[in-house]
C-alpha atoms as a PDB file:
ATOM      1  CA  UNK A   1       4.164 -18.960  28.033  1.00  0.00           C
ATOM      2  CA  UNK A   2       6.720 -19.182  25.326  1.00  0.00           C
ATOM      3  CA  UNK A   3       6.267 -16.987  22.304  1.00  0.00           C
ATOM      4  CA  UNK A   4       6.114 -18.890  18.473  1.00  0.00           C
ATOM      5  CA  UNK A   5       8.970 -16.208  15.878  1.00  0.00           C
ATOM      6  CA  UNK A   6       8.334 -16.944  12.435  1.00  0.00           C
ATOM      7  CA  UNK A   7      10.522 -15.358  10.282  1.00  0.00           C
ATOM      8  CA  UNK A   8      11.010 -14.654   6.636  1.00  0.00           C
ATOM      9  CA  UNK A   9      14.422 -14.015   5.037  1.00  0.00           C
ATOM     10  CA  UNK A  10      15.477 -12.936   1.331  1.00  0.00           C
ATOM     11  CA  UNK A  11      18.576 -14.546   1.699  1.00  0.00           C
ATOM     12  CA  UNK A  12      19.716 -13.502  -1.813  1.00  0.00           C
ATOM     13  CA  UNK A  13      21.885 -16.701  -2.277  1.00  0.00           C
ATOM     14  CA  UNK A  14      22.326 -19.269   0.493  1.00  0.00           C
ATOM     15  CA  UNK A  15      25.560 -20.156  -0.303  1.00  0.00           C
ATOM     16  CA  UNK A  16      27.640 -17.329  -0.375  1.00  0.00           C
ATOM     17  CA  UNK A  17      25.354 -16.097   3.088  1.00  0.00           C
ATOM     18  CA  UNK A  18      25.483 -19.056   4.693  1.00  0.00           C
ATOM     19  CA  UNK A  19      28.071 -17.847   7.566  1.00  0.00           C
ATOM     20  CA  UNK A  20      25.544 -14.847   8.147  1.00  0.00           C
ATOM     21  CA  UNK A  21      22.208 -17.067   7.970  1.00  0.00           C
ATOM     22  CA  UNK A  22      24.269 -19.248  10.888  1.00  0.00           C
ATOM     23  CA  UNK A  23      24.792 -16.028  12.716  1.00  0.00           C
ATOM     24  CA  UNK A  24      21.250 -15.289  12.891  1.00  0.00           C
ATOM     25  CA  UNK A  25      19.831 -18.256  13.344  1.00  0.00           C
ATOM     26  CA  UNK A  26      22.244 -18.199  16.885  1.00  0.00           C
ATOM     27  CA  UNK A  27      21.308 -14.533  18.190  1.00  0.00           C
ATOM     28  CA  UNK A  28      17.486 -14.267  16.921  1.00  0.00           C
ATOM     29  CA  UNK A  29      16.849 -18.258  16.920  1.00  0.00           C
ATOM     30  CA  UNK A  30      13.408 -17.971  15.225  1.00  0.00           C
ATOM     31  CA  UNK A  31      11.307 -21.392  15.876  1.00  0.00           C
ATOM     32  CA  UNK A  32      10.029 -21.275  11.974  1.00  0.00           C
ATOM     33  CA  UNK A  33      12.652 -19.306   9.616  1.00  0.00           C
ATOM     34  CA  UNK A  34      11.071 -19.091   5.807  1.00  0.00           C
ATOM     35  CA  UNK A  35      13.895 -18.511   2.998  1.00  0.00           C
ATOM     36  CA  UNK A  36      13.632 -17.038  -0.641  1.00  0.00           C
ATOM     37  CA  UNK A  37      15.976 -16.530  -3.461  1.00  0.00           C
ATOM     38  CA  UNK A  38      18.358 -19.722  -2.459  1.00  0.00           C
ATOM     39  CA  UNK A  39      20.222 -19.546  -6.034  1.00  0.00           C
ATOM     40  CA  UNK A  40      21.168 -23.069  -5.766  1.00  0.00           C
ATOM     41  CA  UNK A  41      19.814 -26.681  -6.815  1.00  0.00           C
ATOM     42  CA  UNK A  42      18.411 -29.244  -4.263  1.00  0.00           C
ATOM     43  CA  UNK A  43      21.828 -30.954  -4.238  1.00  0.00           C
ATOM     44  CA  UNK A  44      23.670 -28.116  -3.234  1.00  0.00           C
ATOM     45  CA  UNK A  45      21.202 -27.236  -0.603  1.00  0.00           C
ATOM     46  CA  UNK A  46      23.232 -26.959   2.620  1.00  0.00           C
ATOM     47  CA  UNK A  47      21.614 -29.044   4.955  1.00  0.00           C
ATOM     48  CA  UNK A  48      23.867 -30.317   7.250  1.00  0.00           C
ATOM     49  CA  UNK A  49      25.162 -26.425   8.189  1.00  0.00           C
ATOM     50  CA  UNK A  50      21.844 -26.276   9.149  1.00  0.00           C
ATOM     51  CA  UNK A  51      21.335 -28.950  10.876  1.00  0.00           C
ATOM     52  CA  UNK A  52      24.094 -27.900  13.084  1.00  0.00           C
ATOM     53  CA  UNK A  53      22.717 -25.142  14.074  1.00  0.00           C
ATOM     54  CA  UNK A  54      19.384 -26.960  15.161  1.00  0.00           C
ATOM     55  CA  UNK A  55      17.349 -26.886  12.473  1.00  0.00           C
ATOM     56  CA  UNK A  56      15.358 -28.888  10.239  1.00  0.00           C
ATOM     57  CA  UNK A  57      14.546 -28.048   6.982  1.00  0.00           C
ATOM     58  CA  UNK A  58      12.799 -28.647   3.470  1.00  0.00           C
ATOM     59  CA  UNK A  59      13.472 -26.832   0.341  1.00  0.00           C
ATOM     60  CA  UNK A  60      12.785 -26.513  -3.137  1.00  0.00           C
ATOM     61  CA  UNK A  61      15.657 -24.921  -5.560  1.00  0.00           C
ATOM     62  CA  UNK A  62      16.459 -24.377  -8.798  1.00  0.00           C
ATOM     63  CA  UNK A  63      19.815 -23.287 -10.304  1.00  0.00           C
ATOM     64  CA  UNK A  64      20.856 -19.636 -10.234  1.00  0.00           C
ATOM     65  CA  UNK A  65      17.285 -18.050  -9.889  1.00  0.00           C
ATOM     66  CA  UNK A  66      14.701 -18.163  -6.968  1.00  0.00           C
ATOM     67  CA  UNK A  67      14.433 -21.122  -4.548  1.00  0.00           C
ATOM     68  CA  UNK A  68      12.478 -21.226  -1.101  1.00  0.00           C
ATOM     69  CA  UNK A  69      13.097 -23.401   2.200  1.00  0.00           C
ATOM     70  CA  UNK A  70      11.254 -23.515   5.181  1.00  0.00           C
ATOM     71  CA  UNK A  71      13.909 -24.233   8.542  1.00  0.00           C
ATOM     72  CA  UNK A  72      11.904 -25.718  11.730  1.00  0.00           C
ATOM     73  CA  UNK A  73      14.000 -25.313  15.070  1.00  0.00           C
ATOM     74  CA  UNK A  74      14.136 -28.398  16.985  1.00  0.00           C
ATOM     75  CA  UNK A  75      11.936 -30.419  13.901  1.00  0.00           C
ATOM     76  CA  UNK A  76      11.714 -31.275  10.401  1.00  0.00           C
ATOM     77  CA  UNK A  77       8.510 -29.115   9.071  1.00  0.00           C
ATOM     78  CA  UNK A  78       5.766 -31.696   7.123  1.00  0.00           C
ATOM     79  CA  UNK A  79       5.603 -30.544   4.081  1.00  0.00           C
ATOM     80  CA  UNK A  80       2.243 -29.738   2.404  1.00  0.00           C
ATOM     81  CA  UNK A  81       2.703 -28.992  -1.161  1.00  0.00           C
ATOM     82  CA  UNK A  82       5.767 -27.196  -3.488  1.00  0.00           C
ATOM     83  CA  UNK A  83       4.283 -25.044  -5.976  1.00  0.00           C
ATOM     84  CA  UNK A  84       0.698 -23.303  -6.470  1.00  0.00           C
ATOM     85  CA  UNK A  85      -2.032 -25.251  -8.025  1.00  0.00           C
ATOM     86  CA  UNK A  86      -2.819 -24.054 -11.182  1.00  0.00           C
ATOM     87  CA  UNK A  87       1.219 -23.572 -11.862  1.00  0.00           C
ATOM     88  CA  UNK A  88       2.407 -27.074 -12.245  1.00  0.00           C
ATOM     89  CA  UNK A  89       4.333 -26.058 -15.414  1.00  0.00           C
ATOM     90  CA  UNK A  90       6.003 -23.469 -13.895  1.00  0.00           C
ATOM     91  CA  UNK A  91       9.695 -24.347 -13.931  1.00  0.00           C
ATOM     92  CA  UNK A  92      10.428 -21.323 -11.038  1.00  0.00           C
ATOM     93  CA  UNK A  93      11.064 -22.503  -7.537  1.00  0.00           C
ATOM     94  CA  UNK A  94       8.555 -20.236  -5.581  1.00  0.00           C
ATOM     95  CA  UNK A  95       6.038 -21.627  -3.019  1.00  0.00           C
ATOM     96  CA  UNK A  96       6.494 -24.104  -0.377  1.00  0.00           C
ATOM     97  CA  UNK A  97       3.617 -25.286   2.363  1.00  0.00           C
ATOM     98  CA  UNK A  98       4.946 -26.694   5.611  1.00  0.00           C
ATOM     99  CA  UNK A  99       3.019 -27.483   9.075  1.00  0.00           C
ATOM    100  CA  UNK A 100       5.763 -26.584  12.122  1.00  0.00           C
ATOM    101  CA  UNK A 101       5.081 -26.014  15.274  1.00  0.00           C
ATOM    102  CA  UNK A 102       1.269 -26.345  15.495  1.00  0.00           C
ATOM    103  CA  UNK A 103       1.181 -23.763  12.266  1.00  0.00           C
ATOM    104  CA  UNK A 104       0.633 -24.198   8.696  1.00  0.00           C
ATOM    105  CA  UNK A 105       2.968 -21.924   6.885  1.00  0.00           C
ATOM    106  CA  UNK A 106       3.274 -20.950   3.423  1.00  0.00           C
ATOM    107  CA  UNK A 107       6.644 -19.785   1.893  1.00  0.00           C
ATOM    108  CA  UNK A 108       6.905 -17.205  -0.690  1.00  0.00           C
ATOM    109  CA  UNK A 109       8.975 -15.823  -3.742  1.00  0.00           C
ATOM    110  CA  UNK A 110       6.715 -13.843  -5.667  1.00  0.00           C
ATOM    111  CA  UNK A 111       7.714 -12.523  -9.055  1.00  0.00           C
ATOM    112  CA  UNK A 112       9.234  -9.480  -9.489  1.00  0.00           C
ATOM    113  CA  UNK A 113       8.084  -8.370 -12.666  1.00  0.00           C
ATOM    114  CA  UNK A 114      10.453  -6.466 -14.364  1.00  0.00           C
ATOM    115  CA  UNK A 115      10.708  -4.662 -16.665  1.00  0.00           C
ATOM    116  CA  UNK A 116       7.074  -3.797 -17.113  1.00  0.00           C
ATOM    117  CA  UNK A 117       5.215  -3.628 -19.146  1.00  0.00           C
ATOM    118  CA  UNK A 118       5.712  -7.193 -20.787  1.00  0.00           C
ATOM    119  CA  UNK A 119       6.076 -10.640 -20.199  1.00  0.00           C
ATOM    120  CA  UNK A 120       7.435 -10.324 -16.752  1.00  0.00           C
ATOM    121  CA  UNK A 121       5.051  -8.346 -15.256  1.00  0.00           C
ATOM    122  CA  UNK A 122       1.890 -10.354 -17.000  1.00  0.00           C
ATOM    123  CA  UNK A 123       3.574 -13.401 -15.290  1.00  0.00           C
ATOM    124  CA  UNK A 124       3.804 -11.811 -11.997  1.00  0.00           C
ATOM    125  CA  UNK A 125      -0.016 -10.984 -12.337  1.00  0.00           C
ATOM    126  CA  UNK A 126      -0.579 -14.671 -13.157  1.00  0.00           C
ATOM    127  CA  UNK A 127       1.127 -16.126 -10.100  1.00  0.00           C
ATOM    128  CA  UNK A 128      -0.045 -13.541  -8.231  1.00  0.00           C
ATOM    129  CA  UNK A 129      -3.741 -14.733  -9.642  1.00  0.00           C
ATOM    130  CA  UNK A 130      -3.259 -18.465  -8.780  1.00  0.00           C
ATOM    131  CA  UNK A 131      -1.713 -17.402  -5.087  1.00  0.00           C
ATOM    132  CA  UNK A 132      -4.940 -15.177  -4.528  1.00  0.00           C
ATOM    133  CA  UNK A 133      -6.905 -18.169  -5.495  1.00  0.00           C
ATOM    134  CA  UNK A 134      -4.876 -20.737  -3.106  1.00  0.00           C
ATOM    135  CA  UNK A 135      -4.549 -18.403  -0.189  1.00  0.00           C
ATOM    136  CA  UNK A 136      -8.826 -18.161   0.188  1.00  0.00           C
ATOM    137  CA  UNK A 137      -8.552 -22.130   1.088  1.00  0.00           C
ATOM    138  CA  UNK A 138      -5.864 -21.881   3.537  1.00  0.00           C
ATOM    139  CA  UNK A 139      -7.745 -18.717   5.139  1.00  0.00           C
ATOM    140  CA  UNK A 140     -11.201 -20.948   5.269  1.00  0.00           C
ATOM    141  CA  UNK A 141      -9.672 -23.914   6.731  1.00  0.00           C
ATOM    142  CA  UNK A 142      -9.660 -23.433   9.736  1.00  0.00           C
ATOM    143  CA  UNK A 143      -6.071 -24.056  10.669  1.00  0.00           C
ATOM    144  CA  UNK A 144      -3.152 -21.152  12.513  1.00  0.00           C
ATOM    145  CA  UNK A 145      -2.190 -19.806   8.911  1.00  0.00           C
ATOM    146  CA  UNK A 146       0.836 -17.312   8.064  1.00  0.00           C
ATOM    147  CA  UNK A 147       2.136 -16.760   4.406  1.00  0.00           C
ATOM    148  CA  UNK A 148       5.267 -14.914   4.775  1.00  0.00           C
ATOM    149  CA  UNK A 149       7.751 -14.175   2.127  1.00  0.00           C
ATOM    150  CA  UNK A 150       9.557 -11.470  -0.337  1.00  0.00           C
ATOM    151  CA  UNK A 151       5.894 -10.674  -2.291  1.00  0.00           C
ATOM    152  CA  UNK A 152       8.321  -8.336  -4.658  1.00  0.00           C
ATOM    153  CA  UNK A 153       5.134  -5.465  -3.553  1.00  0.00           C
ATOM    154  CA  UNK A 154       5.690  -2.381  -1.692  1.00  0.00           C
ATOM    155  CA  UNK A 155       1.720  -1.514  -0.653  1.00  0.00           C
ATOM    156  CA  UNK A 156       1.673   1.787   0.145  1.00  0.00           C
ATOM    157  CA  UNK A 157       3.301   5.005  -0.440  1.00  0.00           C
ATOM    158  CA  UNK A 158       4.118   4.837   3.154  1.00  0.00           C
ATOM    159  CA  UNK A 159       5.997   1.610   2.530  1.00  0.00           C
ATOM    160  CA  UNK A 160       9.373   2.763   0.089  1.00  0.00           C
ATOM    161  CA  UNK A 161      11.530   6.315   1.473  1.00  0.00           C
ATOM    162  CA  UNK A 162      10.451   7.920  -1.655  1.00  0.00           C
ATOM    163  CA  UNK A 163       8.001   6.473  -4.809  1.00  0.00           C
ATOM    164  CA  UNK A 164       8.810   9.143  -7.232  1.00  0.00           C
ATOM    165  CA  UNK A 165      11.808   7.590  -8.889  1.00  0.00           C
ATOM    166  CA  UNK A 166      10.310   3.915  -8.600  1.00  0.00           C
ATOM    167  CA  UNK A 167       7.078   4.782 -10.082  1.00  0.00           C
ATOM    168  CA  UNK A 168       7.244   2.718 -13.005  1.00  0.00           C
ATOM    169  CA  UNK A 169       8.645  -0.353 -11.096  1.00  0.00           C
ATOM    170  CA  UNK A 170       6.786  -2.996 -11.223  1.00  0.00           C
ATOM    171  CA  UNK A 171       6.346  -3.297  -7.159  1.00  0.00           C
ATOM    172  CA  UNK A 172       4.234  -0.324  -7.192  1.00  0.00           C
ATOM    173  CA  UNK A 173       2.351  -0.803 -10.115  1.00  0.00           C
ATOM    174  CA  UNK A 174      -1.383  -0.368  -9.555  1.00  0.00           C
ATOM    175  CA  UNK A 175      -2.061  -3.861 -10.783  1.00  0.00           C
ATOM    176  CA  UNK A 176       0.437  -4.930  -7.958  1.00  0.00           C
ATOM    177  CA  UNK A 177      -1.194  -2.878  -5.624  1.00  0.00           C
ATOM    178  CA  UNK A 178      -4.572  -4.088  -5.985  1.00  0.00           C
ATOM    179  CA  UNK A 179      -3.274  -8.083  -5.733  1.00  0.00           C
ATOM    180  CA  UNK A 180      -2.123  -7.420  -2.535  1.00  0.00           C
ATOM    181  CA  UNK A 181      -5.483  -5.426  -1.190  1.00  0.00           C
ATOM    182  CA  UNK A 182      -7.124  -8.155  -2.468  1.00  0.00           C
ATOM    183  CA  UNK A 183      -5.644 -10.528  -0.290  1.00  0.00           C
ATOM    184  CA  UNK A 184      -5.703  -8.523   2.342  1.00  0.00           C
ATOM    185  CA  UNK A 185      -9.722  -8.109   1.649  1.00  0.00           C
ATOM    186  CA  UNK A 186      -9.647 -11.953   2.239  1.00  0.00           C
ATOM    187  CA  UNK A 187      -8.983 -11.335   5.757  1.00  0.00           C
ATOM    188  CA  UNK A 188      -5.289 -11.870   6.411  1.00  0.00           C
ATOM    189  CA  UNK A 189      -3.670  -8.996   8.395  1.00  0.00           C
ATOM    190  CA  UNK A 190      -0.035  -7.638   7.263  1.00  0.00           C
ATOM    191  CA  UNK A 191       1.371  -8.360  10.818  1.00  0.00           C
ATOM    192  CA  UNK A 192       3.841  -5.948  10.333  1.00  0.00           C
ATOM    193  CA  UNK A 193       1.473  -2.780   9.527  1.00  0.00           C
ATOM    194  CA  UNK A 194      -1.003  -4.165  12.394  1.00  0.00           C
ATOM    195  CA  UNK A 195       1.858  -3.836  14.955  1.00  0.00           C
ATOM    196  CA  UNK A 196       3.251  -0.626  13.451  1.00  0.00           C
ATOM    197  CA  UNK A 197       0.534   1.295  12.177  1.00  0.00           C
ATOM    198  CA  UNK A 198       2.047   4.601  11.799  1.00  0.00           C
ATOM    199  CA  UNK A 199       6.159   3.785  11.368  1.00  0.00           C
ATOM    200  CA  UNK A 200       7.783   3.806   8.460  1.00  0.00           C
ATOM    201  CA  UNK A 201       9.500   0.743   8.338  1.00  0.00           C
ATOM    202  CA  UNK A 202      11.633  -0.693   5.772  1.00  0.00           C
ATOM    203  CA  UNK A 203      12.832  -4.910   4.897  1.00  0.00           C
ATOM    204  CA  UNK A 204      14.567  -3.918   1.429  1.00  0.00           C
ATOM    205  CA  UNK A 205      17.702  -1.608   0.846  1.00  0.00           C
ATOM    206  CA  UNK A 206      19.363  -1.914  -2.728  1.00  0.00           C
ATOM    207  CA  UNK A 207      22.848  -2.065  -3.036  1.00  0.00           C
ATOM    208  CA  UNK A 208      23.201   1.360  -5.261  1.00  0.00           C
ATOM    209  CA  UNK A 209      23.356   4.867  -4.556  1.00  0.00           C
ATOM    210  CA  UNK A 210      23.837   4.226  -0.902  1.00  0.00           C
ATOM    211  CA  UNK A 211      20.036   3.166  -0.157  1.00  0.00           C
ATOM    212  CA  UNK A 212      21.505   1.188   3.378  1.00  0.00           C
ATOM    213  CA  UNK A 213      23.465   3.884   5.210  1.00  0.00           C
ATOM    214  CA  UNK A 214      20.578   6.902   3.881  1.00  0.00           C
ATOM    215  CA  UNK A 215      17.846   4.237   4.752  1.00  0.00           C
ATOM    216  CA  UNK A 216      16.228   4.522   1.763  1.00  0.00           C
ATOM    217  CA  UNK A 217      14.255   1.274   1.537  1.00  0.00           C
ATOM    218  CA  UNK A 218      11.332  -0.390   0.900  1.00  0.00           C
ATOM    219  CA  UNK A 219       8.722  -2.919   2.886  1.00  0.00           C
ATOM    220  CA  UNK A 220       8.345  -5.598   0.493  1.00  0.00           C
ATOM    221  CA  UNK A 221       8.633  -8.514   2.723  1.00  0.00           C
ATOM    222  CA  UNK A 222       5.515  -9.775   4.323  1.00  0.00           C
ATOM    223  CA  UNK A 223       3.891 -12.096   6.847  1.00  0.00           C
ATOM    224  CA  UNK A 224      -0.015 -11.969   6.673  1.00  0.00           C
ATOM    225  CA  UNK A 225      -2.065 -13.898   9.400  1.00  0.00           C
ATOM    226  CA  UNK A 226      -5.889 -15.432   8.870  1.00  0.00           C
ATOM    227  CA  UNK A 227      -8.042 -15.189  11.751  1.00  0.00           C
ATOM    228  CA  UNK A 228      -7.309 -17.981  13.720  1.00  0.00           C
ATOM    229  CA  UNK A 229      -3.536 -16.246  13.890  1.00  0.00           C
ATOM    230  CA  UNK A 230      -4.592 -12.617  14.325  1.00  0.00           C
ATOM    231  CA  UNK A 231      -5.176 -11.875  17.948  1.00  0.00           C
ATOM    232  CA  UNK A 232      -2.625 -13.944  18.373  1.00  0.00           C
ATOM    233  CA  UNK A 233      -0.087 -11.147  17.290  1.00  0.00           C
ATOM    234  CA  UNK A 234       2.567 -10.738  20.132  1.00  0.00           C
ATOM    235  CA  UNK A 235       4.358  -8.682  18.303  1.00  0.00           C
ATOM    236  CA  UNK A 236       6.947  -7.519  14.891  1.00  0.00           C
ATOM    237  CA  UNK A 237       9.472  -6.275  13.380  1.00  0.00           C
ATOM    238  CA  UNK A 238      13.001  -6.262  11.132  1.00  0.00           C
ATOM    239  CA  UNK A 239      16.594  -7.441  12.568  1.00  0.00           C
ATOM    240  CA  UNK A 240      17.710  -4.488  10.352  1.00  0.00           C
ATOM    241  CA  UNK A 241      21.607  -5.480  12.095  1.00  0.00           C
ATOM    242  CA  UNK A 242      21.665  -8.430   9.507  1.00  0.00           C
ATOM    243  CA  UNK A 243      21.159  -5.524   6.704  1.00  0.00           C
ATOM    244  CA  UNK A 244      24.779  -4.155   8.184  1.00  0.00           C
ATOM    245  CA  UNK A 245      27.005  -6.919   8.306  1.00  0.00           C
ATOM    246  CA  UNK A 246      29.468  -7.455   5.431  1.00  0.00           C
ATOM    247  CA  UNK A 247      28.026  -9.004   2.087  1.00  0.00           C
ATOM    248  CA  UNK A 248      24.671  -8.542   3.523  1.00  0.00           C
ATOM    249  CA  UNK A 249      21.930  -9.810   1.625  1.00  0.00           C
ATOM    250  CA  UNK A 250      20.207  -6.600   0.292  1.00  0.00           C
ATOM    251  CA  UNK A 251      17.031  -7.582   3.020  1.00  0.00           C
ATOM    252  CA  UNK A 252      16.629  -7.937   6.499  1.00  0.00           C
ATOM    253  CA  UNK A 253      14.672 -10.819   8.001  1.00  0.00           C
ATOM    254  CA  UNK A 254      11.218  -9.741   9.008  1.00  0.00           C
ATOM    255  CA  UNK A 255       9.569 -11.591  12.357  1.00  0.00           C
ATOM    256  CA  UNK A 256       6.404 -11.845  14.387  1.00  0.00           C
ATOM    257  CA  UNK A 257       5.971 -13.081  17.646  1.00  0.00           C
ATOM    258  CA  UNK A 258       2.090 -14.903  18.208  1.00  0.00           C
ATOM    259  CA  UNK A 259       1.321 -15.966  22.046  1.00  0.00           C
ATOM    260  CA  UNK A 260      -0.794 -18.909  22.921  1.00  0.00           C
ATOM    261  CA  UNK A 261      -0.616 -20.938  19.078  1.00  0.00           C
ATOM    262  CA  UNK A 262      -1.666 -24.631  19.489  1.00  0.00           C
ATOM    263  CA  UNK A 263       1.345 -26.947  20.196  1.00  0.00           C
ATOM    264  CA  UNK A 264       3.488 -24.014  19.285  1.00  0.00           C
ATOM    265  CA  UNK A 265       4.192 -22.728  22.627  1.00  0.00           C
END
């Protein structure tokens, strides 16, 4: 039986990355690929590149900052909803909701939150709050459910090379911390930790001080399962190559593998 990849990518601005999203669309060829940080407006969204390569695609952007798409191999996904409820006047591009491939799948850009404290941080709380609150219906529906995305959190100690000189970064604040266990206390499992329990594995590397070639990184992207999705878990893990190429976006994509999902394969 064919094996359903979702994927989620930081692609840190689609346009200037476009010839290395291409590339890895061809060599990993996820069937559901979730993008954050697009840096571009709807108009400049580039579709047809993508349809190209065999993809479908909706997307929400916004100029210079943020923006999310969800890609669909062989299909356009149908979307749900753009934006949380609760954050209609929120002028960010951060959440999209598309079914593909027998699977409902949520789409991600939380906030970042710096510099905290302040403004940025109490907002990242906030839509953090309102995501909590919309994630508890899509884990009691019923349906296949993954949320995957860049949730700008790093859970665990175990999850960044070294938290001493981050400690006052907002993706390890407490308050961060405890958003994330409480969606986890939901239900949803962090497919990534359920495959590798023990490893430390990395999705973030900033561009300073070397952080790449030391591998001094962080696991702040995430895909969390509900229960319908859980044993489904094939398996995980990071195309850390994409991290290498030239201009790299400063993450790697980050990918499950689920076995047996409903007219997914």
């Amino acid at each position: 039986m064919e094996k359903l990849k979702i994927a989620t990518f930081n692609i840190n601005g689609i346009r200037s990355r476009l010839p290395a999203l291409l590339q890895w669309l061809e060599r990993e060829a996820p069937d559901v690929a979730c993008l954050q940080e697009l840096k571009t407006q709807d108009a400049s969204f580039p579709i047809d590149e993508i349809r190209g390569a065999g993809y479908g695609a909706i997307w929400h952007g916004q100029k210079s900052w943020n923006g999310v798409a969800i890609l669909a191999k062989g299909m356009d996904p149908l979307e749900i909803r753009r934006g949380l409820p609760g954050m209609e006047a929120d002028s960010h591009s951060r959440y999209l909701e598309a079914a593909a491939h027998g699977v409902i799948v949520g789409c991600l850009y939380l906030p970042n939150g710096n510099p905290q404290p302040g403004p940025k941080f109490d907002y990242k709380l906030q839509w953090f709050e309102h995501f909590i609150a919309h994630a508890q219906g899509l884990f009691d529906s019923g349906h296949p459910v993954v949320l995957a995305g860049d949730y700008n959190v790093v859970p665990t100690d175990e999850d960044i090379y070294n938290p001493r000189s981050w400690r006052k970064d907002a993706l390890l604040q407490p308050e961060s911390r405890e958003c994330f266990q409480r969606l986890l206390a939901q239900g949803w499992i962090d497919a990534l930790r359920a495959r590798y329990p023990d490893e430390r594995l990395y999705t973030f590397w900033d561009y300073f001080r070397q952080h790449w070639q030391k591998n001094s990184g962080l696991r702040i992207d995430h895909l969390l399962l509900n229960a319908e999705l859980a044993p489904r878990l094939h398996d995980a893990g990071v195309d850390r190559w994409v991290r290498d190429q030239p201009k790299a976006s400063d993450h790697a994509p980050t990918w499950i593998k689920l076995k047996g999902v409903p007219n997914g394969g």
